[in-house]
N, C-alpha and C. Protein backbone atom coordinates (compact mmCIF):
# COMPACT_ATOMS: atom_id res chain seq x y z
N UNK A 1 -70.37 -89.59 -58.64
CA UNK A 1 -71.68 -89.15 -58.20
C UNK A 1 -72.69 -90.26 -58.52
N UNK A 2 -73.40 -90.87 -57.79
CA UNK A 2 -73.95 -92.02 -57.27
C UNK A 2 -75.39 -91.41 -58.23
N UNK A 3 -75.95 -90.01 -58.69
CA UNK A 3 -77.04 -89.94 -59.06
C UNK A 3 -76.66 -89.85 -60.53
N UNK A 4 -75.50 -90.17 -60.89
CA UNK A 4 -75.13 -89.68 -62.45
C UNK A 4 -74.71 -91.24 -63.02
N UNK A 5 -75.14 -91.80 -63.77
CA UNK A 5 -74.73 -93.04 -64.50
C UNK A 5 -74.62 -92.68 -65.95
N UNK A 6 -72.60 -92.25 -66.51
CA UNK A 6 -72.96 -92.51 -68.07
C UNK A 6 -72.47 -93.57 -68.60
N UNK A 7 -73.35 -94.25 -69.13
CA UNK A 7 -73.81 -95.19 -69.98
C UNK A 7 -72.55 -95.43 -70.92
N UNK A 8 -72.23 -94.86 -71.88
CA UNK A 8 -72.04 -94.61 -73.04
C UNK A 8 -72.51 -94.10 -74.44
N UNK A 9 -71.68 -94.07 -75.40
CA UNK A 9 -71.96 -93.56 -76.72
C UNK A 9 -72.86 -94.82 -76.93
N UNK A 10 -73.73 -94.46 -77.87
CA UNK A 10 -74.78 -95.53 -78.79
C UNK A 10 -75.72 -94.66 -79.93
N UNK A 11 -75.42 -94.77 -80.70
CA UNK A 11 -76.17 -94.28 -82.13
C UNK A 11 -75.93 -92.94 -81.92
N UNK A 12 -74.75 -92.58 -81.71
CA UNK A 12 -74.03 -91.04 -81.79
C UNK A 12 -74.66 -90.14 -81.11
N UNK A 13 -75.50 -90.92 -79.58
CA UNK A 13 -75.76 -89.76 -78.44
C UNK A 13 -74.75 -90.61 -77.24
N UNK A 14 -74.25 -89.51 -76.77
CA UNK A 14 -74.00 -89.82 -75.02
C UNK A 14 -75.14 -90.17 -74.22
N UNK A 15 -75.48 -91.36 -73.76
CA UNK A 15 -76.40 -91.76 -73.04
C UNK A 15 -76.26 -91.56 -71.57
N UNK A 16 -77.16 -90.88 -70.59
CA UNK A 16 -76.71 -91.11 -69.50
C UNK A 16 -77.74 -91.19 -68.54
N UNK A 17 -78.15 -92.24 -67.51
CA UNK A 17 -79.26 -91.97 -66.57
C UNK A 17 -78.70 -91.43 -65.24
N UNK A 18 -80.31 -90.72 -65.32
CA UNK A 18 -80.12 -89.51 -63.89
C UNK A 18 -81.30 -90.63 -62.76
N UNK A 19 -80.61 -90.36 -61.60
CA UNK A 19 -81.84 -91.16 -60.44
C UNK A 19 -81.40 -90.28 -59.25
N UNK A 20 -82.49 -90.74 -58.13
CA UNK A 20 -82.67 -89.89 -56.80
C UNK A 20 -82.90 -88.21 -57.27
N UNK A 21 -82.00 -88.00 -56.49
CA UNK A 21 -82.07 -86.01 -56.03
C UNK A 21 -80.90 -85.11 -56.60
N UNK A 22 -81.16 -84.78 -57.73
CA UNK A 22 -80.09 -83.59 -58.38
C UNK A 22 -80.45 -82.29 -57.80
N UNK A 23 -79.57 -81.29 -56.60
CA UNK A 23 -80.47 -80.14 -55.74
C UNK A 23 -79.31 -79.10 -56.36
N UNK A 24 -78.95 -78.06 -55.38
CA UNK A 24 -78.43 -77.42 -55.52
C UNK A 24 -77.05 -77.37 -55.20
N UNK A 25 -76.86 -78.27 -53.73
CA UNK A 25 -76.21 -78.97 -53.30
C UNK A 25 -75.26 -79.86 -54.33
N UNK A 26 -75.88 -80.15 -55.05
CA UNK A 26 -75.01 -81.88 -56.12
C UNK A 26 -74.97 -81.21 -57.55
N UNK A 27 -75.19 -79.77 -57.65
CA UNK A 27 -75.45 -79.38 -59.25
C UNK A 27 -74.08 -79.55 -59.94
N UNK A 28 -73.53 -79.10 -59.30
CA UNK A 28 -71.94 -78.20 -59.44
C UNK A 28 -71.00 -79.75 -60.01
N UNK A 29 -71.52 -80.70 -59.42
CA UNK A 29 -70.99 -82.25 -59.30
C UNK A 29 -71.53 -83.05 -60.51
N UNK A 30 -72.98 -82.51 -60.83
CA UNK A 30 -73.32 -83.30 -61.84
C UNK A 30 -72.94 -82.70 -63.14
N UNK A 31 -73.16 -81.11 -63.16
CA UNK A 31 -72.40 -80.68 -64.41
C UNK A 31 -71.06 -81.40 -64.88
N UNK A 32 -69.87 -81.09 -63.81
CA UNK A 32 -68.60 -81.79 -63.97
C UNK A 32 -68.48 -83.12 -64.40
N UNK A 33 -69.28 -83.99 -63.97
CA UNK A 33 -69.20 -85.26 -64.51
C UNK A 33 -70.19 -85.34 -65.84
N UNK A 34 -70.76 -84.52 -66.10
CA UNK A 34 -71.24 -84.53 -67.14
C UNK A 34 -70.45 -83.82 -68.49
N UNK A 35 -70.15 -82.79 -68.15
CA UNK A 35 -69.20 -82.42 -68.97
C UNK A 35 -68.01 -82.69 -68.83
N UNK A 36 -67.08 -83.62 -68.25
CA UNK A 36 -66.44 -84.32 -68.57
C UNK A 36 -66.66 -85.36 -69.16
N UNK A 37 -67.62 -86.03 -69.23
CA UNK A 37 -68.23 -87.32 -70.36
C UNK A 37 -68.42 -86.99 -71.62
N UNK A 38 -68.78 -85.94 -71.31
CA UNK A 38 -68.90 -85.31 -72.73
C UNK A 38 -67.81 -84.44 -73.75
N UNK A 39 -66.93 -84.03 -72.75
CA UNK A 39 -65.34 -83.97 -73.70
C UNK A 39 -64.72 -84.92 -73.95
N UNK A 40 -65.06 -86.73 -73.57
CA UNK A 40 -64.16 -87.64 -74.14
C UNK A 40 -65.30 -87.88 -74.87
N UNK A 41 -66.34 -87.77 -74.89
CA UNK A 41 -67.01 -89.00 -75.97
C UNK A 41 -67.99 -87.43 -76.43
N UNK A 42 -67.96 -86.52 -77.23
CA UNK A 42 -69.14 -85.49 -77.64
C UNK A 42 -69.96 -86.21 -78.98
N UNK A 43 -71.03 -85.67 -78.50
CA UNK A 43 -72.12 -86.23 -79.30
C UNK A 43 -73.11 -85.56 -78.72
N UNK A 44 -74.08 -85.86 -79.12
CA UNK A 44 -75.72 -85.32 -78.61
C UNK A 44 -75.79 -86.03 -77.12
N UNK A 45 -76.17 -85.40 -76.12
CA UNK A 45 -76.86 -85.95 -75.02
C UNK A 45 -77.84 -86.52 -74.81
N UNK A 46 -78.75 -87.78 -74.54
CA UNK A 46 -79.97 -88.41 -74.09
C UNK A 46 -79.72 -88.17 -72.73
N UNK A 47 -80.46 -87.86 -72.01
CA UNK A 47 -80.85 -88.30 -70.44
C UNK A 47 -81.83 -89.44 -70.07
N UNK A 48 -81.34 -90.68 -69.37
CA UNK A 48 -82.78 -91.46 -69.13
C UNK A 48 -82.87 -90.63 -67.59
N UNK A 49 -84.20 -89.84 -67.69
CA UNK A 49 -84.92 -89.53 -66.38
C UNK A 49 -85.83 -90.46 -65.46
N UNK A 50 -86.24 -91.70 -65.90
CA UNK A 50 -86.92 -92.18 -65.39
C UNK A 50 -86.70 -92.55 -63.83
N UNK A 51 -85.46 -92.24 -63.52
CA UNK A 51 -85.19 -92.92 -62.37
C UNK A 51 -85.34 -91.20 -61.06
N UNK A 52 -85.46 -90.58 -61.97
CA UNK A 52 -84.61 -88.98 -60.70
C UNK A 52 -85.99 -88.38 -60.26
N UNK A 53 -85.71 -88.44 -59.34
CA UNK A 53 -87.08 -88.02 -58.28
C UNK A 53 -86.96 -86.97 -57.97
N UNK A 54 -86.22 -85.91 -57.46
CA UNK A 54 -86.17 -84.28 -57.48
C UNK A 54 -85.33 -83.52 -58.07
N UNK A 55 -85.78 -82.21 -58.78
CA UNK A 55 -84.49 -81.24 -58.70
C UNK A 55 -85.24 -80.27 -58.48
N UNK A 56 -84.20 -78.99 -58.33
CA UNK A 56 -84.75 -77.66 -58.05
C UNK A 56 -83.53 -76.77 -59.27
N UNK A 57 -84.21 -75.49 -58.93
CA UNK A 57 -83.88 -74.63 -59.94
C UNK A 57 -83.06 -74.33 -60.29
N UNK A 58 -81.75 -74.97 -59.13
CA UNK A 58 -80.42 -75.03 -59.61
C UNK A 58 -80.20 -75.96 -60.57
N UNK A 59 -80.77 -76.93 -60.62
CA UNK A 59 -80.43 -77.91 -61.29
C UNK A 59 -80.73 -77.45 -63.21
N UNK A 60 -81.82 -76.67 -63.04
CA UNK A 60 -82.58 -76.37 -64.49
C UNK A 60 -81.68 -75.69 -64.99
N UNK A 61 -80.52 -75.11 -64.05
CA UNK A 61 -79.87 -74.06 -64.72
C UNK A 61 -78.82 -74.92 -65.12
N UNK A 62 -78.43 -75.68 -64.61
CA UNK A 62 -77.04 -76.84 -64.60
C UNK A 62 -77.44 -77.60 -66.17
N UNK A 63 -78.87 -77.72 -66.24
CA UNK A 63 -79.35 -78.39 -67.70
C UNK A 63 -78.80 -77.14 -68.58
N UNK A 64 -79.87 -76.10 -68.82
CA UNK A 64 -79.42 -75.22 -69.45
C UNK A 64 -77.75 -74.89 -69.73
N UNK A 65 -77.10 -74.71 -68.90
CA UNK A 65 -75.39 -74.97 -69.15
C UNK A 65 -74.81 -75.66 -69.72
N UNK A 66 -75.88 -77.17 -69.51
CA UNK A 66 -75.19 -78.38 -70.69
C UNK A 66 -75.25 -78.28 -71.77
N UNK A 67 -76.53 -77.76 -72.08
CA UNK A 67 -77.40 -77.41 -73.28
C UNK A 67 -76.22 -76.39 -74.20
N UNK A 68 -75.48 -75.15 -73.86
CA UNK A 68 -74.97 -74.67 -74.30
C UNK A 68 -73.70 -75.21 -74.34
N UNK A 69 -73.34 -76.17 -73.61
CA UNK A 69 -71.57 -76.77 -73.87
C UNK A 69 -72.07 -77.26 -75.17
N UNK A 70 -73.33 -78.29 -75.09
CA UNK A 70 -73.27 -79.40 -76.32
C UNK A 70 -73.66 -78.72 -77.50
N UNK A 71 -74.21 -77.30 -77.67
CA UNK A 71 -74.67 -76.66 -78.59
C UNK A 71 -73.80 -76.02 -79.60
N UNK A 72 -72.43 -75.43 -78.88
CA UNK A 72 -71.38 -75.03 -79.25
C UNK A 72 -71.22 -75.93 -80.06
N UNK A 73 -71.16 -77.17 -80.34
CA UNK A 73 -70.64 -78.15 -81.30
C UNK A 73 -71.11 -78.54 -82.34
N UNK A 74 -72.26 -77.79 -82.04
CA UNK A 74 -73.29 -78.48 -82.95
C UNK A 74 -74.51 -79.72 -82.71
N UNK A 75 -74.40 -79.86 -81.59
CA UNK A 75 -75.47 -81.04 -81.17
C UNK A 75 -76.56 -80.79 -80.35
N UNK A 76 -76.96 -81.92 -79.60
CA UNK A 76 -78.31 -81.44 -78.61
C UNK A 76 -78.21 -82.03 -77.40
N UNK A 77 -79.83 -81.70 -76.76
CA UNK A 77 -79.90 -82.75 -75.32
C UNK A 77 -80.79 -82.63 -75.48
N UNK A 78 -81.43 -84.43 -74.97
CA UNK A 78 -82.80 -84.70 -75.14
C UNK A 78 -82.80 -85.51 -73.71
N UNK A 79 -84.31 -85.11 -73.01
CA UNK A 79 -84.45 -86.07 -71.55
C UNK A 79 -85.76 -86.57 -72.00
N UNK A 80 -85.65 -87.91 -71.26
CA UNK A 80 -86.78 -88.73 -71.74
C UNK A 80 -87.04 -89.33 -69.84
N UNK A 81 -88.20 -89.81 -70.25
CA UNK A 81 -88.90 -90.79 -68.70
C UNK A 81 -88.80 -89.28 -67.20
N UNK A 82 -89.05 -88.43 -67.97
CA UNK A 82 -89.29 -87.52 -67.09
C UNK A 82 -90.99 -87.89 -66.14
N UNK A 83 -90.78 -87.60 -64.68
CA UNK A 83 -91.95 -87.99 -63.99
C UNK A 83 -92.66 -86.32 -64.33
N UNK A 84 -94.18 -86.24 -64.24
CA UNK A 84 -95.05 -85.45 -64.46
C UNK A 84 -94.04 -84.05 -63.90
N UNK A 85 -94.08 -84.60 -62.10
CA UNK A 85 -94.03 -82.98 -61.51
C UNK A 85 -92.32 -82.49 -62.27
N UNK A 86 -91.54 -83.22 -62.19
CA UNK A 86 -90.67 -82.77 -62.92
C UNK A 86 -90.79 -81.91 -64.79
N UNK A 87 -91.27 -82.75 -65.29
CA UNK A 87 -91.50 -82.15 -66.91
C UNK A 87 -92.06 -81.11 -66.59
N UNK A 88 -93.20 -80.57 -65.64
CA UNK A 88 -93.53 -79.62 -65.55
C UNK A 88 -92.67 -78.67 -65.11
N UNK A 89 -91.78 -78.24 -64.69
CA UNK A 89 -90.94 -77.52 -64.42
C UNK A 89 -90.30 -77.09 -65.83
N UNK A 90 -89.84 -78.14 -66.44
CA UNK A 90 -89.13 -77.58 -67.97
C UNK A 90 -90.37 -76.95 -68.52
N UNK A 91 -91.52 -76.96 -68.58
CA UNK A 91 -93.09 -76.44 -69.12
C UNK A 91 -92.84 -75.32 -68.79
N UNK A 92 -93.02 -75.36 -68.20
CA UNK A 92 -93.00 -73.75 -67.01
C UNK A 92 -92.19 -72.92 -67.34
N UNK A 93 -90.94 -73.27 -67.56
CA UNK A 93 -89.81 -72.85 -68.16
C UNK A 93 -89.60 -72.36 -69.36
N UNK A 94 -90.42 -73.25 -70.48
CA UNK A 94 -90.52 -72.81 -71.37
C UNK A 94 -88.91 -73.49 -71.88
N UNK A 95 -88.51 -74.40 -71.17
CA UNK A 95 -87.12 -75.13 -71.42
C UNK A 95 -87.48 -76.53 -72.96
N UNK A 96 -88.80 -76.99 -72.82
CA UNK A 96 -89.05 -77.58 -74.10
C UNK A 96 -89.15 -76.64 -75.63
N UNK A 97 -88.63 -75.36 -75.28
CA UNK A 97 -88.46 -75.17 -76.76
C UNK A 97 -86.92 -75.02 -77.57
N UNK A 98 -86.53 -75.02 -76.46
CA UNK A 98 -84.65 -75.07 -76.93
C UNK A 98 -84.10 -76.79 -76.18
N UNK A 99 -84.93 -77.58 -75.95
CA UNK A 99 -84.20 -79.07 -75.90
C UNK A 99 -85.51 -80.28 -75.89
N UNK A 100 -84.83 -81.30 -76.02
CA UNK A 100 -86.07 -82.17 -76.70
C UNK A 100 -86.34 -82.48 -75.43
N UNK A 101 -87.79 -82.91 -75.01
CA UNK A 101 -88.66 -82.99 -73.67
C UNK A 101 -89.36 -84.62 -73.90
N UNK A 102 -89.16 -85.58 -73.84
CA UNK A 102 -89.96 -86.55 -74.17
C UNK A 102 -90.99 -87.07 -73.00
């Protein structure tokens, strides 16, 4: 998936940048490759957002899902370089109080 780049492990988070359009359409695709990155290498999740220009509400839920794979273990997920109209959606959500929002 061309909108999913993981990075790698670095200071005991899974790093991974998100770009373009995560919809409803590509959710199902980005979970899987996400949680498969994250059963070979588990650790805390970073997201670099700076690059991802839409999602919709499927997608918030696809976060939330990650949120609970990586939680089970004991760890977290944190998204950073979120654009305005996006962060506002996790606001709204009320999703910055169960994952880090930078």
């Amino acid at each position: 998936m061309k909108e999913v780049n993981v990075i790698g492990l670095a200071d005991g988070r899974l790093e991974i940048a998100l770009t373009g359009e995560i919809d409803s359409g590509s959710a199902d695709e980005f979970y899987a490759v996400v949680s498969d990155a994250y059963r070979h290498t588990p650790g805390d999740i970073a997201f670099d957002c700076t690059g991802l220009e839409f999602i919709d509400s499927t997608t918030l839920g696809t976060f939330v899902k990650i949120l609970k794979l990586v939680k089970t273990d004991g760890h977290s997920l944190r998204l950073t370089g979120l654009q305005p109209r996006i962060k506002k959606l996790f606001l709204i959500c009320s999703l910055d109080t169960i994952m880090g929002i930078d």
